[in-house]
C-alpha atoms as a PDB file:
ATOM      1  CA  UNK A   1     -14.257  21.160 -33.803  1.00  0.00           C
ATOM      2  CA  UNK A   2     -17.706  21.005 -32.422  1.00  0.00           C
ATOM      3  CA  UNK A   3     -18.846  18.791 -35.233  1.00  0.00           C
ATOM      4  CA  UNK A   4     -15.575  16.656 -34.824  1.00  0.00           C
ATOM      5  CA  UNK A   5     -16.765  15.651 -31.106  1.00  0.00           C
ATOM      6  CA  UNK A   6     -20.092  15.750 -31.563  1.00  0.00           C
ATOM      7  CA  UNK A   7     -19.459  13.008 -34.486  1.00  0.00           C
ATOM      8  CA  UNK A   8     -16.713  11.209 -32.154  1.00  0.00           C
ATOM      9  CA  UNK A   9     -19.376  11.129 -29.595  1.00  0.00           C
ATOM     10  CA  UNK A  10     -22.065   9.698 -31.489  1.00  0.00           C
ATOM     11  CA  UNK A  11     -19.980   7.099 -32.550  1.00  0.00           C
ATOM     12  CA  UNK A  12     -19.186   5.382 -29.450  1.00  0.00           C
ATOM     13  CA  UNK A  13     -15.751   4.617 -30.034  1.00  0.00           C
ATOM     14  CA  UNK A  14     -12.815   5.262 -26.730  1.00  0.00           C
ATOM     15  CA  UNK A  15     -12.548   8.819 -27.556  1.00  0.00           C
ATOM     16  CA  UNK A  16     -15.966   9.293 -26.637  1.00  0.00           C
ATOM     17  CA  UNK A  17     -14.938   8.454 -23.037  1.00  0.00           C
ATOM     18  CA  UNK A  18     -11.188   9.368 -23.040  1.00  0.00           C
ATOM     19  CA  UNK A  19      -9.666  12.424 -25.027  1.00  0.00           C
ATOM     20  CA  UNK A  20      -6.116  11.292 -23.008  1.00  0.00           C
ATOM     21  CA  UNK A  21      -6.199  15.097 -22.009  1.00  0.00           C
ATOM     22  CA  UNK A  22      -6.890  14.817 -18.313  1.00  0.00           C
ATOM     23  CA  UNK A  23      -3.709  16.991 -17.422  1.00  0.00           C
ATOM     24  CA  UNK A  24      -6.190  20.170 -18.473  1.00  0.00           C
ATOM     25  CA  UNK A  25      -8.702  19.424 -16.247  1.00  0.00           C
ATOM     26  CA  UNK A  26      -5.574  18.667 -13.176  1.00  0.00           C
ATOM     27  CA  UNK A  27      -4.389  21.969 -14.506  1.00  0.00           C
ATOM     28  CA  UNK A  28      -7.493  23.552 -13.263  1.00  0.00           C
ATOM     29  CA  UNK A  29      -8.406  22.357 -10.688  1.00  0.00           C
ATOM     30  CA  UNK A  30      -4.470  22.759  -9.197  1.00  0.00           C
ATOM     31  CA  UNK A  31      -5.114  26.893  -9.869  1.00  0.00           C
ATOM     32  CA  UNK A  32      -8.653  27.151  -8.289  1.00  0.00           C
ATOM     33  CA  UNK A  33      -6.923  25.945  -5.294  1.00  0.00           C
ATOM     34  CA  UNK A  34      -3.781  27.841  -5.047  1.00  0.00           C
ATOM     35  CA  UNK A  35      -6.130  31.060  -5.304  1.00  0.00           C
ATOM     36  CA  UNK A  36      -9.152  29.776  -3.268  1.00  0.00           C
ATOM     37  CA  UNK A  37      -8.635  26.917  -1.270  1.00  0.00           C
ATOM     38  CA  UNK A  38      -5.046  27.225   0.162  1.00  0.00           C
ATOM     39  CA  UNK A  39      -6.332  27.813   3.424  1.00  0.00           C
ATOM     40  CA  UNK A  40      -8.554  24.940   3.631  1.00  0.00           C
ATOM     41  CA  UNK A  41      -6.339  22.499   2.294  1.00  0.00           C
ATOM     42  CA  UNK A  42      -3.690  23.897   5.539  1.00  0.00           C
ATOM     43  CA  UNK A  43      -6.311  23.157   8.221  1.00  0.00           C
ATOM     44  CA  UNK A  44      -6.468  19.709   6.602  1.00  0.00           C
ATOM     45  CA  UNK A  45      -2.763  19.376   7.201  1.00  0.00           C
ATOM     46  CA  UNK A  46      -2.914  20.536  10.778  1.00  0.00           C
ATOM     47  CA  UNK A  47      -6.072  18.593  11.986  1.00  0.00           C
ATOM     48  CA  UNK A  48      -4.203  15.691  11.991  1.00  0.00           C
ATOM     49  CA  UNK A  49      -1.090  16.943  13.916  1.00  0.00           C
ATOM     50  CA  UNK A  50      -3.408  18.471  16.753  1.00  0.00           C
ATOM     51  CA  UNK A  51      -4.585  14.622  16.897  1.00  0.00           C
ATOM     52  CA  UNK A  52      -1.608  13.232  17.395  1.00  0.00           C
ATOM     53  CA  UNK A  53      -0.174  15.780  20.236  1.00  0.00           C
ATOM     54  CA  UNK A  54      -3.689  15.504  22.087  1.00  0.00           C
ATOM     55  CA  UNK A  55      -3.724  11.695  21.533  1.00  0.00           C
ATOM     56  CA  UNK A  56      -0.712  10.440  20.387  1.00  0.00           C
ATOM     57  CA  UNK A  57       1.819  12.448  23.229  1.00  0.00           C
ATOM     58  CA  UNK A  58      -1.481  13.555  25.643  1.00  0.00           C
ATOM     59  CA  UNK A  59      -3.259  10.870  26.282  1.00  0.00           C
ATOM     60  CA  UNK A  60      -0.490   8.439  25.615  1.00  0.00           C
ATOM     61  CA  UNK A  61       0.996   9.730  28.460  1.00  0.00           C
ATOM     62  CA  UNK A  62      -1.474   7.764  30.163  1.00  0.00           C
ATOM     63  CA  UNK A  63      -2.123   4.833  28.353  1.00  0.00           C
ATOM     64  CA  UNK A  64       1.277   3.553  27.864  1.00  0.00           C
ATOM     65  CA  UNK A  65       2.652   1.229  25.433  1.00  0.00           C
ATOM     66  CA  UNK A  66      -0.028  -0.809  23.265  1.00  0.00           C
ATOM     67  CA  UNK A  67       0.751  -4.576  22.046  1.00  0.00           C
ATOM     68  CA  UNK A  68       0.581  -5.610  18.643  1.00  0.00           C
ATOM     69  CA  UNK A  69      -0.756  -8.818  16.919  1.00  0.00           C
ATOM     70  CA  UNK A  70       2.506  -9.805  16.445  1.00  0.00           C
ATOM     71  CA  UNK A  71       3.759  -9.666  19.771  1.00  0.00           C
ATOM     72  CA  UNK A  72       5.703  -6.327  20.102  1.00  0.00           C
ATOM     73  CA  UNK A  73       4.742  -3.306  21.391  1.00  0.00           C
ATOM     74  CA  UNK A  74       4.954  -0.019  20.337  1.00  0.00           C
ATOM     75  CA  UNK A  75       4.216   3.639  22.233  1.00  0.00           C
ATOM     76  CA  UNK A  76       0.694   4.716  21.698  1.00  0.00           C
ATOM     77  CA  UNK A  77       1.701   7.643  19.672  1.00  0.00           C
ATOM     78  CA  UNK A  78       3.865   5.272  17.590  1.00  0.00           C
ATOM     79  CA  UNK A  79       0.152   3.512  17.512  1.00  0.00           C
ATOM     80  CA  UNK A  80      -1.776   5.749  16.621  1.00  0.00           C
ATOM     81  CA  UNK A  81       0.287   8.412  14.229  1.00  0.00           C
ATOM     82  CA  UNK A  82       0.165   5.868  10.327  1.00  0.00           C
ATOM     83  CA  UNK A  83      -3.754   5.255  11.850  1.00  0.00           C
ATOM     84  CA  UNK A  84      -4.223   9.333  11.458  1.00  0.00           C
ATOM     85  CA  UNK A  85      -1.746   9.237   8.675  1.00  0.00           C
ATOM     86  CA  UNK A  86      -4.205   7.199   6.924  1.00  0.00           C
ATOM     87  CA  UNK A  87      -7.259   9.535   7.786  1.00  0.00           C
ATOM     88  CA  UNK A  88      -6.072  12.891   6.607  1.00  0.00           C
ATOM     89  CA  UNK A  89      -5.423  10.734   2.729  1.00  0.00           C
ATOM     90  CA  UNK A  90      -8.864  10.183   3.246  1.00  0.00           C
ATOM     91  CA  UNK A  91     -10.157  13.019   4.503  1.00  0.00           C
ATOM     92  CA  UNK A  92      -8.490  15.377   1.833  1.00  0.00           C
ATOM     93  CA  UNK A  93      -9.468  12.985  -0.683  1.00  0.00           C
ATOM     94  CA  UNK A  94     -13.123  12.827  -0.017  1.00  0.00           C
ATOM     95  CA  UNK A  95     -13.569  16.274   0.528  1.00  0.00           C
ATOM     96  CA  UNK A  96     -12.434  17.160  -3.228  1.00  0.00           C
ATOM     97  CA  UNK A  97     -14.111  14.389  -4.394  1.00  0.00           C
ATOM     98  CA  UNK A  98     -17.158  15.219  -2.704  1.00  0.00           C
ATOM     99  CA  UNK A  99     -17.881  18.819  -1.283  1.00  0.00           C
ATOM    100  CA  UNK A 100     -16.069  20.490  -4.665  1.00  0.00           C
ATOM    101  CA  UNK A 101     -17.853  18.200  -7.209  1.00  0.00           C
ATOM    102  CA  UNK A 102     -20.796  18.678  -6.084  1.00  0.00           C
ATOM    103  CA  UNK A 103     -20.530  22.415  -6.208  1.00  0.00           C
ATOM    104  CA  UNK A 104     -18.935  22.297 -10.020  1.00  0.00           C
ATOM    105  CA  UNK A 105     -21.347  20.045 -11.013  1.00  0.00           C
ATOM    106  CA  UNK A 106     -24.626  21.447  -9.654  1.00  0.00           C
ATOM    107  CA  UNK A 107     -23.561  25.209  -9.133  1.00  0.00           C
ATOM    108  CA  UNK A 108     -20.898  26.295 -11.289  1.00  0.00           C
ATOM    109  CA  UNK A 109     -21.850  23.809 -13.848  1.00  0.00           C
ATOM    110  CA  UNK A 110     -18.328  23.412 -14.784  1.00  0.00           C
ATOM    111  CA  UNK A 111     -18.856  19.694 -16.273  1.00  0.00           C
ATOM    112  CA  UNK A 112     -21.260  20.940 -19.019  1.00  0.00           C
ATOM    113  CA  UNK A 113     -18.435  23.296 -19.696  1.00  0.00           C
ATOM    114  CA  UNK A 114     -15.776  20.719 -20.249  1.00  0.00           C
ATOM    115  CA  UNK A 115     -17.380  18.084 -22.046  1.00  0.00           C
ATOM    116  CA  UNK A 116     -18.570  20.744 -24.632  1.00  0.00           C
ATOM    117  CA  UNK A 117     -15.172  20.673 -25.411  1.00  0.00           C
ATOM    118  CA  UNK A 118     -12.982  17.666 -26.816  1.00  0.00           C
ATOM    119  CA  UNK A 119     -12.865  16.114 -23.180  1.00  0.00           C
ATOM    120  CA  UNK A 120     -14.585  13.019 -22.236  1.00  0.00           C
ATOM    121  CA  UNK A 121     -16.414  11.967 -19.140  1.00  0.00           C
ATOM    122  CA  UNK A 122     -13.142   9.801 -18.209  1.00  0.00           C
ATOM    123  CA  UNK A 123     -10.993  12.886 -18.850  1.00  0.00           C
ATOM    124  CA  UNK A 124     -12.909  14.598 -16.472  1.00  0.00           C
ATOM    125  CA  UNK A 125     -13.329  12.277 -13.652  1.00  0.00           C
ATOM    126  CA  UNK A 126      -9.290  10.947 -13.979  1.00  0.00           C
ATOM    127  CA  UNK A 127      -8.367  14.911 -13.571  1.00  0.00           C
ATOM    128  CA  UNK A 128     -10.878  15.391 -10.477  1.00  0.00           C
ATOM    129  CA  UNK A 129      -9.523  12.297  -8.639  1.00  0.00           C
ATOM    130  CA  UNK A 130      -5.890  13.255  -9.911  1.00  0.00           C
ATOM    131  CA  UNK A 131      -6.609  16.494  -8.183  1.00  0.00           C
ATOM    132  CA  UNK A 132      -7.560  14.577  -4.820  1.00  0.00           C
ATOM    133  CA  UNK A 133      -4.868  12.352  -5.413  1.00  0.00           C
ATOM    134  CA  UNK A 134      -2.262  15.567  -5.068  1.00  0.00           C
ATOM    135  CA  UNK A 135      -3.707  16.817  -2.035  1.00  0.00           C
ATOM    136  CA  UNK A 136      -3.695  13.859  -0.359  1.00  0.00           C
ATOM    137  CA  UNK A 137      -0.163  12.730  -1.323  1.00  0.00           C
ATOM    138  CA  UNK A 138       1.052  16.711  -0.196  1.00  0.00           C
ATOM    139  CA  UNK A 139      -0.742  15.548   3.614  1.00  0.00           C
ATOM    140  CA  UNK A 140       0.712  12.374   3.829  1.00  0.00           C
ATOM    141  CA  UNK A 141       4.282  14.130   2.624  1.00  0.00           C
ATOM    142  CA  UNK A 142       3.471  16.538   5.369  1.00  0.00           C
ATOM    143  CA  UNK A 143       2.124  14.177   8.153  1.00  0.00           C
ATOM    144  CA  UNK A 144       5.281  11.645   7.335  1.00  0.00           C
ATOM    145  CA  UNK A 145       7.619  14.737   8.037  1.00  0.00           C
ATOM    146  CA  UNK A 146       6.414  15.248  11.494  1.00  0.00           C
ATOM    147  CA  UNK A 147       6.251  11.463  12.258  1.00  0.00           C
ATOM    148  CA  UNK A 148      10.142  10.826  11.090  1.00  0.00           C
ATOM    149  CA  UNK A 149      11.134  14.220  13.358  1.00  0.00           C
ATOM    150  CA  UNK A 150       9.297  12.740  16.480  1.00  0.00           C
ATOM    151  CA  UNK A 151      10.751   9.435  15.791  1.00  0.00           C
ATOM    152  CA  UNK A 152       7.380   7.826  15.294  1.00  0.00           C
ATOM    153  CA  UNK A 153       8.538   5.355  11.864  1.00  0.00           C
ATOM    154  CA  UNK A 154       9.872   2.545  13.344  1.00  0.00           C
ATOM    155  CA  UNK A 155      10.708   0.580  10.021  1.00  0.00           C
ATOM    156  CA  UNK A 156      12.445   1.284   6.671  1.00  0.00           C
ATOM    157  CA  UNK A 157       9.608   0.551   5.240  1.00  0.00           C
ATOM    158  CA  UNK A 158       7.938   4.139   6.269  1.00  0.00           C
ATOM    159  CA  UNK A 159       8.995   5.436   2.716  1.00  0.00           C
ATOM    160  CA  UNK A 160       6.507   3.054   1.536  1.00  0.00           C
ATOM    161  CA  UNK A 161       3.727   4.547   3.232  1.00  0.00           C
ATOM    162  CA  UNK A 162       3.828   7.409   0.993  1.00  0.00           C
ATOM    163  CA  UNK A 163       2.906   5.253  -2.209  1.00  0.00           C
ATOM    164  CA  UNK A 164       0.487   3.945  -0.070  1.00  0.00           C
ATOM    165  CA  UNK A 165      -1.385   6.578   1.232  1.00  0.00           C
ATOM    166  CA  UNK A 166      -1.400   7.870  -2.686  1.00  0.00           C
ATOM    167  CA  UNK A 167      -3.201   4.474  -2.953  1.00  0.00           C
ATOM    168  CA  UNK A 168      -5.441   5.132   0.129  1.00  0.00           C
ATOM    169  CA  UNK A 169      -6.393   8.603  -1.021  1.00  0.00           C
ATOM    170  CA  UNK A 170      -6.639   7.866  -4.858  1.00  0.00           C
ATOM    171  CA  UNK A 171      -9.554   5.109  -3.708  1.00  0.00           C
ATOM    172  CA  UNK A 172     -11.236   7.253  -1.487  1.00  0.00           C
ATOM    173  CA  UNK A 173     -11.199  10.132  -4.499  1.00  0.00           C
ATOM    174  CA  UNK A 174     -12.648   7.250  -7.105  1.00  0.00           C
ATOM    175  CA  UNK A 175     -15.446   5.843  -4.765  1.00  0.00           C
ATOM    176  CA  UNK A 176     -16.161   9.475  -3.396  1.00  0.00           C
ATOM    177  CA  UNK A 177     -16.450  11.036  -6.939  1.00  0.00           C
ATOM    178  CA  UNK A 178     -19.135   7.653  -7.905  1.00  0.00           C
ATOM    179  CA  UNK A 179     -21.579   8.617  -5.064  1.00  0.00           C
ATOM    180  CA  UNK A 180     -21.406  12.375  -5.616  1.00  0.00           C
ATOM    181  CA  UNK A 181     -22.232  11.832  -9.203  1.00  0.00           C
ATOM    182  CA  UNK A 182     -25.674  10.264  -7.822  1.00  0.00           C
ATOM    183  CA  UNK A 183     -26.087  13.376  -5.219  1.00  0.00           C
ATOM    184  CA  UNK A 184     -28.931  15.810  -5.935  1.00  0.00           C
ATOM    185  CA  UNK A 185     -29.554  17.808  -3.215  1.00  0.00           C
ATOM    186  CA  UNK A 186     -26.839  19.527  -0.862  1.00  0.00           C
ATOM    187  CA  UNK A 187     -28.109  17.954   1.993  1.00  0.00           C
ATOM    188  CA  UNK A 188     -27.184  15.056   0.663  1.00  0.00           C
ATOM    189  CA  UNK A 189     -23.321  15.406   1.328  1.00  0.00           C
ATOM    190  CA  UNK A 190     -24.551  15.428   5.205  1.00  0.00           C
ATOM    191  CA  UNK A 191     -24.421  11.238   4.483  1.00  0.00           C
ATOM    192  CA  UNK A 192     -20.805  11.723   3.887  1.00  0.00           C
ATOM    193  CA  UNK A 193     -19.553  12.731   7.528  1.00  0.00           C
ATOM    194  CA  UNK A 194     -22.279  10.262   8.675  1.00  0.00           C
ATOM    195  CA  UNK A 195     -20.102   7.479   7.085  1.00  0.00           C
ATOM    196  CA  UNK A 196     -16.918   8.780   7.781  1.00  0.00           C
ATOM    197  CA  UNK A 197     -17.233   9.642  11.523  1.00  0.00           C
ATOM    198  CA  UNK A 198     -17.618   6.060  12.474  1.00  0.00           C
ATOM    199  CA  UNK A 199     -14.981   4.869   9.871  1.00  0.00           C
ATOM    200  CA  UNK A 200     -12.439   6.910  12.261  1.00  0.00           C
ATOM    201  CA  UNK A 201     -13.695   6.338  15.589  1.00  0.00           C
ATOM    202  CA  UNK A 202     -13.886   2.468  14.927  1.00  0.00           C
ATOM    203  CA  UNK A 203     -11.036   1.173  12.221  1.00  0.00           C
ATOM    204  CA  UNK A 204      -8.337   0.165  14.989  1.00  0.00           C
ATOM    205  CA  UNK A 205      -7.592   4.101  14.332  1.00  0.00           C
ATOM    206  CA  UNK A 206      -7.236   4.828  17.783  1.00  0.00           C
ATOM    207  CA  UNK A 207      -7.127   0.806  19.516  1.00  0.00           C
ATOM    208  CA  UNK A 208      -6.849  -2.402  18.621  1.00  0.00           C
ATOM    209  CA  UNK A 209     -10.057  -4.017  16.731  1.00  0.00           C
ATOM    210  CA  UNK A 210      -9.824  -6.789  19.205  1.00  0.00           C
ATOM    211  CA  UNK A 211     -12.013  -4.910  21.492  1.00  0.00           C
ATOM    212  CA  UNK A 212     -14.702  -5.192  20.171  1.00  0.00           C
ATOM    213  CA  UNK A 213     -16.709  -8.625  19.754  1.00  0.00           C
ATOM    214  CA  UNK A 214     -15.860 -10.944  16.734  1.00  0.00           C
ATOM    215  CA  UNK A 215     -18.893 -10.337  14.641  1.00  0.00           C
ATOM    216  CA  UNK A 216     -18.668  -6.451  14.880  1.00  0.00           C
ATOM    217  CA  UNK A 217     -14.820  -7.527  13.801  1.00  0.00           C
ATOM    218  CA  UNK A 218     -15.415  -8.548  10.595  1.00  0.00           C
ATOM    219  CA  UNK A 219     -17.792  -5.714   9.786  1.00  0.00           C
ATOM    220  CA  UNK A 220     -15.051  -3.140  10.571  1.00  0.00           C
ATOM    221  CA  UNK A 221     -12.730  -5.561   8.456  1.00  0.00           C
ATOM    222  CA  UNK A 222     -14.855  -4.520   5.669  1.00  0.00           C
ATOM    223  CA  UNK A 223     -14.472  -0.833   5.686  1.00  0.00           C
ATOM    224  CA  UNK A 224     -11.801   0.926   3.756  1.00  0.00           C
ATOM    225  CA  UNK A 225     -10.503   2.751   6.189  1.00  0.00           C
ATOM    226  CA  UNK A 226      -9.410  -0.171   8.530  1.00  0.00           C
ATOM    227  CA  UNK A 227      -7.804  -1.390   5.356  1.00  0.00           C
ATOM    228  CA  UNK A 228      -5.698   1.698   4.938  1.00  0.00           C
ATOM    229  CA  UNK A 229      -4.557   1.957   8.756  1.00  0.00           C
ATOM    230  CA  UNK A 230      -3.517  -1.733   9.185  1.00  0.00           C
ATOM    231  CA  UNK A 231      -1.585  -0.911   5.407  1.00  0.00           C
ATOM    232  CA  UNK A 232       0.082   2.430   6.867  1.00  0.00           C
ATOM    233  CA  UNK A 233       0.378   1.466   9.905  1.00  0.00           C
ATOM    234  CA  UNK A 234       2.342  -2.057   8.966  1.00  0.00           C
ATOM    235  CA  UNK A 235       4.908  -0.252   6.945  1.00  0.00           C
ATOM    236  CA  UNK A 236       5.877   2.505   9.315  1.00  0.00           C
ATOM    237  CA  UNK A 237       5.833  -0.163  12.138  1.00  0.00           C
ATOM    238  CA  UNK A 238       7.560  -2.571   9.928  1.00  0.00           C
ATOM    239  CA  UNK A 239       4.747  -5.426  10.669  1.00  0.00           C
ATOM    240  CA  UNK A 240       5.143  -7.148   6.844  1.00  0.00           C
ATOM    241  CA  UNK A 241       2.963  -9.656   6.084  1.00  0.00           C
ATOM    242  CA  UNK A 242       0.963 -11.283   3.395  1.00  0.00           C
ATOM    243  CA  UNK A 243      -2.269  -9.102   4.797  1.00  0.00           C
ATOM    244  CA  UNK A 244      -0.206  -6.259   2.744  1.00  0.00           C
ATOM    245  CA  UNK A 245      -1.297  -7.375  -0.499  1.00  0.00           C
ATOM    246  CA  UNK A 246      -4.842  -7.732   0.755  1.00  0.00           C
ATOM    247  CA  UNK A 247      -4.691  -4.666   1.465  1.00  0.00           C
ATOM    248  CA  UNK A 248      -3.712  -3.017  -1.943  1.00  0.00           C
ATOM    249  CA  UNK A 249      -5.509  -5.189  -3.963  1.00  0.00           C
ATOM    250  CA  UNK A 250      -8.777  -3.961  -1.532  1.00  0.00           C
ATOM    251  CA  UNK A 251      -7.998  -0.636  -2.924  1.00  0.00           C
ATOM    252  CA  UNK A 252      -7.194  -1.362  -6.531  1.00  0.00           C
ATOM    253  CA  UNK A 253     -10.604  -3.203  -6.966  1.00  0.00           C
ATOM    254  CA  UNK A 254     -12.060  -0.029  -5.335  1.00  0.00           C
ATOM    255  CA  UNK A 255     -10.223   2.488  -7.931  1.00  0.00           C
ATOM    256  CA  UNK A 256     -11.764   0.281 -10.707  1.00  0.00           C
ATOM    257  CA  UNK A 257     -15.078   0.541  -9.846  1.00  0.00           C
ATOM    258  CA  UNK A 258     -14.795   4.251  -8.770  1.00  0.00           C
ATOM    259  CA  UNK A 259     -13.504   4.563 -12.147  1.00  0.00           C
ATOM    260  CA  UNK A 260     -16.232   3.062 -13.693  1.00  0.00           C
ATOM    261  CA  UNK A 261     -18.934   4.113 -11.998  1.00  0.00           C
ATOM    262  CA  UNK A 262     -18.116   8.264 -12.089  1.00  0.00           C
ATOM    263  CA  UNK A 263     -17.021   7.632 -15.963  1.00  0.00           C
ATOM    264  CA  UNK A 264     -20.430   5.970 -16.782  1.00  0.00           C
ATOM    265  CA  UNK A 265     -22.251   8.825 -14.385  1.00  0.00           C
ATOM    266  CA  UNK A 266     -21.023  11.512 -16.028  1.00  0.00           C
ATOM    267  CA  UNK A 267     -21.526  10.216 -19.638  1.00  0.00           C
ATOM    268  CA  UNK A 268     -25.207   9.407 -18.850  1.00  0.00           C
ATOM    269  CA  UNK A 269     -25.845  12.766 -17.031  1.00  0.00           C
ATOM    270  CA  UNK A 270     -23.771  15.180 -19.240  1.00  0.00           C
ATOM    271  CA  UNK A 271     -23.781  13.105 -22.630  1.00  0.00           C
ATOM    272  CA  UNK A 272     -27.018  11.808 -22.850  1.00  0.00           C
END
């Protein structure tokens, strides 16, 4: 068998990349959590929900009702709940993508392990971002839940915002699993709450982008978190418009080059 890969390797063809096994390495990673990580992957669920009371029904108290572009208005927890929706897809998915990577790749050397075997670099990183994928889809299951029993989905189109946030979270997982690849020191995962804090304070996640002036607009346009709240948050509001395909297509491009980029990472650092 070792001879078999070492030959399919060498040879360049698709297997080198993709063994079509990437199930084993889900497999894995889905029992490393449910005997380590189970508590971490709860607080993830709850941050959110402790946003939305202190915010959302809190502070909301306060604020009011806040208009939207298209000239309705909604309650500010109704505002605000897809917006955090959107952030714990992320935030599940960047942490697995990240913060556990890092550690299997530099620490446990797990990805020496695996590609010893018949698994390919794509193997590997389509399990890992699988795996962030299904943590992010069980938050937004989760987050959805408490949204429909407050009465916070507004639309029929809500159900749609689980596919989406599956979207959100499996972009996040790509991109986050290309930079890690590049990481080489611990204290290099500080840079990934540096980038993240302002994503959530600034992309419309808790008001409208219209505050701020036009040119900081279209930088905050650009991020990928503004694209995921104005995509939850239309379909639970029910705000469908042509800015919905943007929006997926935003992430689709970004899976690609996630994709891409971990696949030839791991290759070059693992493979030679």
């Amino acid at each position: 068998m070792a001879v078999e890969v070492a030959a399919r390797r060498r040879a360049g063809s698709v297997g080198a990349l993709y063994a079509r096994n990437a199930r084993s390495v889900v497999a894995r990673g889905l029992k490393a959590t449910r005997s380590t990580n189970w508590p971490v992957i709860l607080s993830g669920f709850f941050e959110p929900v402790f946003f939305l009371f202190a915010m959302g029904v809190g502070l909301g108290t306060y604020i009011g009702d806040v208009t939207l572009p298209s000239g309705g208005s909604v309650s500010y927890a109704a505002y605000i709940a897809p917006a955090l929706l959107a952030v714990s897809a992320m935030n599940g998915a960047v942490y697995d993508s990240t913060n556990n990577v890092f550690f299997r790749m530099h620490f446990g050397k797990l990805y020496d392990a695996m590609l010893t075997t018949s698994l390919g670099p794509l193997d590997v990183a389509f399990g890992e971002i699988l795996t962030a994928l299904l943590r992010g889809g069980v938050y937004a299951v989760g987050f959805l839940t408490v949204m429909q029993v407050m009465g916070l989905n507004l639309a029929w189109s809500a159900v749609l915002a689980v596919p989406a946030v599956l979207l959100v979270a499996f972009g996040f997982a790509s991109l986050g699993m290309a930079v890690t690849s590049f990481m080489k020191t611990i204290q290099q995962l500080d840079w990934v709450g540096f980038v993240m804090l302002p994503m959530f304070l600034f992309s419309a996640t808790f008001y409208p982008v219209t505050v701020y002036p036009g040119w900081l607009q279209g930088i905050i346009k650009a991020l990928p978190l503004y694209q995921a709240v104005e995509l939850v948050r239309g379909l639970t509001l029910g705000v469908l418009d042509a800015q919905m395909l943007q929006h997926v297509t935003y992430f689709v491009v970004m899976i690609a080059l996630g994709l891409t980029f971990t696949t030839r990472r791991l290759r070059t650092l693992f493979l030679g």
